[in-house]
C-alpha atoms as a PDB file:
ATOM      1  CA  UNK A   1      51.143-132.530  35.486  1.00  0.00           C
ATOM      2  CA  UNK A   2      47.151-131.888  36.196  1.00  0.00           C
ATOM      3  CA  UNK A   3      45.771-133.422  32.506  1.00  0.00           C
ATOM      4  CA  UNK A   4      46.522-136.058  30.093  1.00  0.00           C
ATOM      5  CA  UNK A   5      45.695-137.695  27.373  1.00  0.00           C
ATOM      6  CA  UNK A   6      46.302-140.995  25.376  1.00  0.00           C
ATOM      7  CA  UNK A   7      46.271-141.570  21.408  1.00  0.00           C
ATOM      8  CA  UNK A   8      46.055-145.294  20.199  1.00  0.00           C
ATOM      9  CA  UNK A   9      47.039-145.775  16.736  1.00  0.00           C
ATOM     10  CA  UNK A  10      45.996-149.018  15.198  1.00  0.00           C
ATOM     11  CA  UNK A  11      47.394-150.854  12.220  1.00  0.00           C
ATOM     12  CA  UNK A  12      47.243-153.769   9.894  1.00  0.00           C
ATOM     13  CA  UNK A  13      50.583-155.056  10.309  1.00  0.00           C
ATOM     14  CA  UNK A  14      53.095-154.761  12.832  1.00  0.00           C
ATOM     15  CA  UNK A  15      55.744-153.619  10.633  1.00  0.00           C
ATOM     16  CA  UNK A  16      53.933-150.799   9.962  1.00  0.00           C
ATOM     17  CA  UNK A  17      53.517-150.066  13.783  1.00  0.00           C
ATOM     18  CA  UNK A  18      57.180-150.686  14.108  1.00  0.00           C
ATOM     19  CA  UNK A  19      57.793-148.012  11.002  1.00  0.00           C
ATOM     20  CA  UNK A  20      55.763-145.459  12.631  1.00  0.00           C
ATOM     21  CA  UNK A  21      56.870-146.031  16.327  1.00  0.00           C
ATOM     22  CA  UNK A  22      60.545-145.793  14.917  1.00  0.00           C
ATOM     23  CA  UNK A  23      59.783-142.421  13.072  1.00  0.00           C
ATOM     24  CA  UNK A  24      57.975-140.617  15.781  1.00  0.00           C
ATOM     25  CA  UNK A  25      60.011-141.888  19.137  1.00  0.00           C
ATOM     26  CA  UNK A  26      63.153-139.904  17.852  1.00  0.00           C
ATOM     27  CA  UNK A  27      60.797-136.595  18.532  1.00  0.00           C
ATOM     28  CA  UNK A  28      60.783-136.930  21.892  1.00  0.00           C
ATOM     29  CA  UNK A  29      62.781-134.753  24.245  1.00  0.00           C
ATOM     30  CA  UNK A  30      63.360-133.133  21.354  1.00  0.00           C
ATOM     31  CA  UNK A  31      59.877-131.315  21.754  1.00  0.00           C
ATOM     32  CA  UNK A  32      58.926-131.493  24.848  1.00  0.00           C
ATOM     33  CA  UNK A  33      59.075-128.363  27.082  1.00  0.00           C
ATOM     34  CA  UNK A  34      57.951-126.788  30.579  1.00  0.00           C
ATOM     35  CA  UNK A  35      54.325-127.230  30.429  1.00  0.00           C
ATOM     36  CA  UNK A  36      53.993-131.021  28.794  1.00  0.00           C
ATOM     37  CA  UNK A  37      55.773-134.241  28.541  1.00  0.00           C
ATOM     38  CA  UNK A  38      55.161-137.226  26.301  1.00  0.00           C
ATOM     39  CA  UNK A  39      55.615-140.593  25.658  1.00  0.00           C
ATOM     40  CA  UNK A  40      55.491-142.973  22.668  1.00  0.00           C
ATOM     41  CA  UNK A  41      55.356-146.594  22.793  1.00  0.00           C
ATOM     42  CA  UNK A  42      54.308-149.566  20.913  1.00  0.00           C
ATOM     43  CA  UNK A  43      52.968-152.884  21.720  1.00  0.00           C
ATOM     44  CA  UNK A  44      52.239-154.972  18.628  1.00  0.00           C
ATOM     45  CA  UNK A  45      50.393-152.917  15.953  1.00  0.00           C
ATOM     46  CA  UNK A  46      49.740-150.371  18.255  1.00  0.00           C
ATOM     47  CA  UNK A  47      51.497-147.116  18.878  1.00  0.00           C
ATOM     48  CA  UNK A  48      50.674-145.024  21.881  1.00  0.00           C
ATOM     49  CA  UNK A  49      51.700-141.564  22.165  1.00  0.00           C
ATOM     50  CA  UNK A  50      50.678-140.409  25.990  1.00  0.00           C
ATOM     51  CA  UNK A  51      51.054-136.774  26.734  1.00  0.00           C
ATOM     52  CA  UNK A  52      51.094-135.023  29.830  1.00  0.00           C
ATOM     53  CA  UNK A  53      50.038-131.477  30.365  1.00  0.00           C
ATOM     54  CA  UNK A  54      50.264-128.441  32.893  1.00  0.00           C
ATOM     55  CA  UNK A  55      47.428-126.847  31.355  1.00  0.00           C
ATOM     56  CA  UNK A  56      44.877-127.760  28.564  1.00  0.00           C
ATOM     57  CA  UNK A  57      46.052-125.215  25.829  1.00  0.00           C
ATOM     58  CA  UNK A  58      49.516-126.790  26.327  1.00  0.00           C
ATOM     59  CA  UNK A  59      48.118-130.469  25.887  1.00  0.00           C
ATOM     60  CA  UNK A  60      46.133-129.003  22.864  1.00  0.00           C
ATOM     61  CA  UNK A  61      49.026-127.964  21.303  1.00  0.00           C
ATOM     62  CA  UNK A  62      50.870-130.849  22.282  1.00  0.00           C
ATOM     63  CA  UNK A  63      48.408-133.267  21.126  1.00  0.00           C
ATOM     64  CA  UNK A  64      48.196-131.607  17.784  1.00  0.00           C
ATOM     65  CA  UNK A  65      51.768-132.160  17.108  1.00  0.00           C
ATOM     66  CA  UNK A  66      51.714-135.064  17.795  1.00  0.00           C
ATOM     67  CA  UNK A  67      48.858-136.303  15.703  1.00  0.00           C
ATOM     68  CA  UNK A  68      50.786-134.707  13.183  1.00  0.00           C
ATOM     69  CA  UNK A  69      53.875-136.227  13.368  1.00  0.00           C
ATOM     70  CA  UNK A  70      52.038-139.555  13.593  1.00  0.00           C
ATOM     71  CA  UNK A  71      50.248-138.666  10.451  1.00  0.00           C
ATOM     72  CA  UNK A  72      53.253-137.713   7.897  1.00  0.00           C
ATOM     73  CA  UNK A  73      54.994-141.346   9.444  1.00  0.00           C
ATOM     74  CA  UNK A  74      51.631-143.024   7.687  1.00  0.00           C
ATOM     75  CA  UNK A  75      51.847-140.714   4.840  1.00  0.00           C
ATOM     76  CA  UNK A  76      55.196-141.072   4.235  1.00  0.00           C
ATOM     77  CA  UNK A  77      55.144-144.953   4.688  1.00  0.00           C
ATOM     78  CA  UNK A  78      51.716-145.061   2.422  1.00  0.00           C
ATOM     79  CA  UNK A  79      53.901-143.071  -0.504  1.00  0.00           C
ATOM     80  CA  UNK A  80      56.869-145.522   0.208  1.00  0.00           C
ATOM     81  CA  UNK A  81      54.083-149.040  -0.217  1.00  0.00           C
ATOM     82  CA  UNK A  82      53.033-147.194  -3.704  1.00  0.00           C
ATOM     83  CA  UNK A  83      56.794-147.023  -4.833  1.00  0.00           C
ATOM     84  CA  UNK A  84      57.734-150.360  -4.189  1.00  0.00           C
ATOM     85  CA  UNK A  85      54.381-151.914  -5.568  1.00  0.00           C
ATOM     86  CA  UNK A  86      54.613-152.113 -10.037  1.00  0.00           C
ATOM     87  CA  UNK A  87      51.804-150.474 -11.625  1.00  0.00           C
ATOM     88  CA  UNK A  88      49.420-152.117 -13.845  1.00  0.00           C
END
C-alpha cells in the first residue's frame, strides 16, 4: 500500500484506553476492503489506529471512519461515567 497514516489517541486513564481499544478492535476486518487496511492497538493510555491506503481518497475515507468509530467509543464511555456518577 503507497500511503499511510497513524492516529494517537491519548487518555487519562488506562481503563479508558482499554474501553476504547476493546470497542473499536472488533471493527477490524470487518471494514477493511481492497484499497486499505488497518490496525488498532494500544499501549498504555494510548490507542493507535494505523491505516494503510492504495490511494489517498481511500485513506480519507478510511481515516474518517475511523475517527469516528473512535469518537462514539469516548462518547459512549463519557455518557456511561455520567450514569454511574450521583447527581448533586
Amino acid at each position: 500500500m503507497s500511503h499511510d497514516a497513524l492516529l494517537d489517541f491519548e487518555y487519562d486513564a488506562e481503563e479508558r484506553a482499554v474501553l476504547v481499544f476493546r470497542s473499536v478492535e472488533q471493527e477490524i476486518g470487518k471494514i477493511d476492503d481492497d484499497r486499505s487496511r488497518t490496525t488498532v492497538e494500544r499501549d498504555g493510555n494510548t490507542v493507535s489506529v494505523r491505516v494503510e491506503a492504495e490511494d489517498l481518497i481511500a485513506l480519507r475515507a478510511a481515516l474518517n471512519t475511523w475517527q469516528t468509530l473512535v469518537g462514539v467509543a469516548e462518547t459512549v464511555a463519557e455518557t456511561g461515567d455520567s450514569v454511574r456518577k450521583p447527581s448533586l
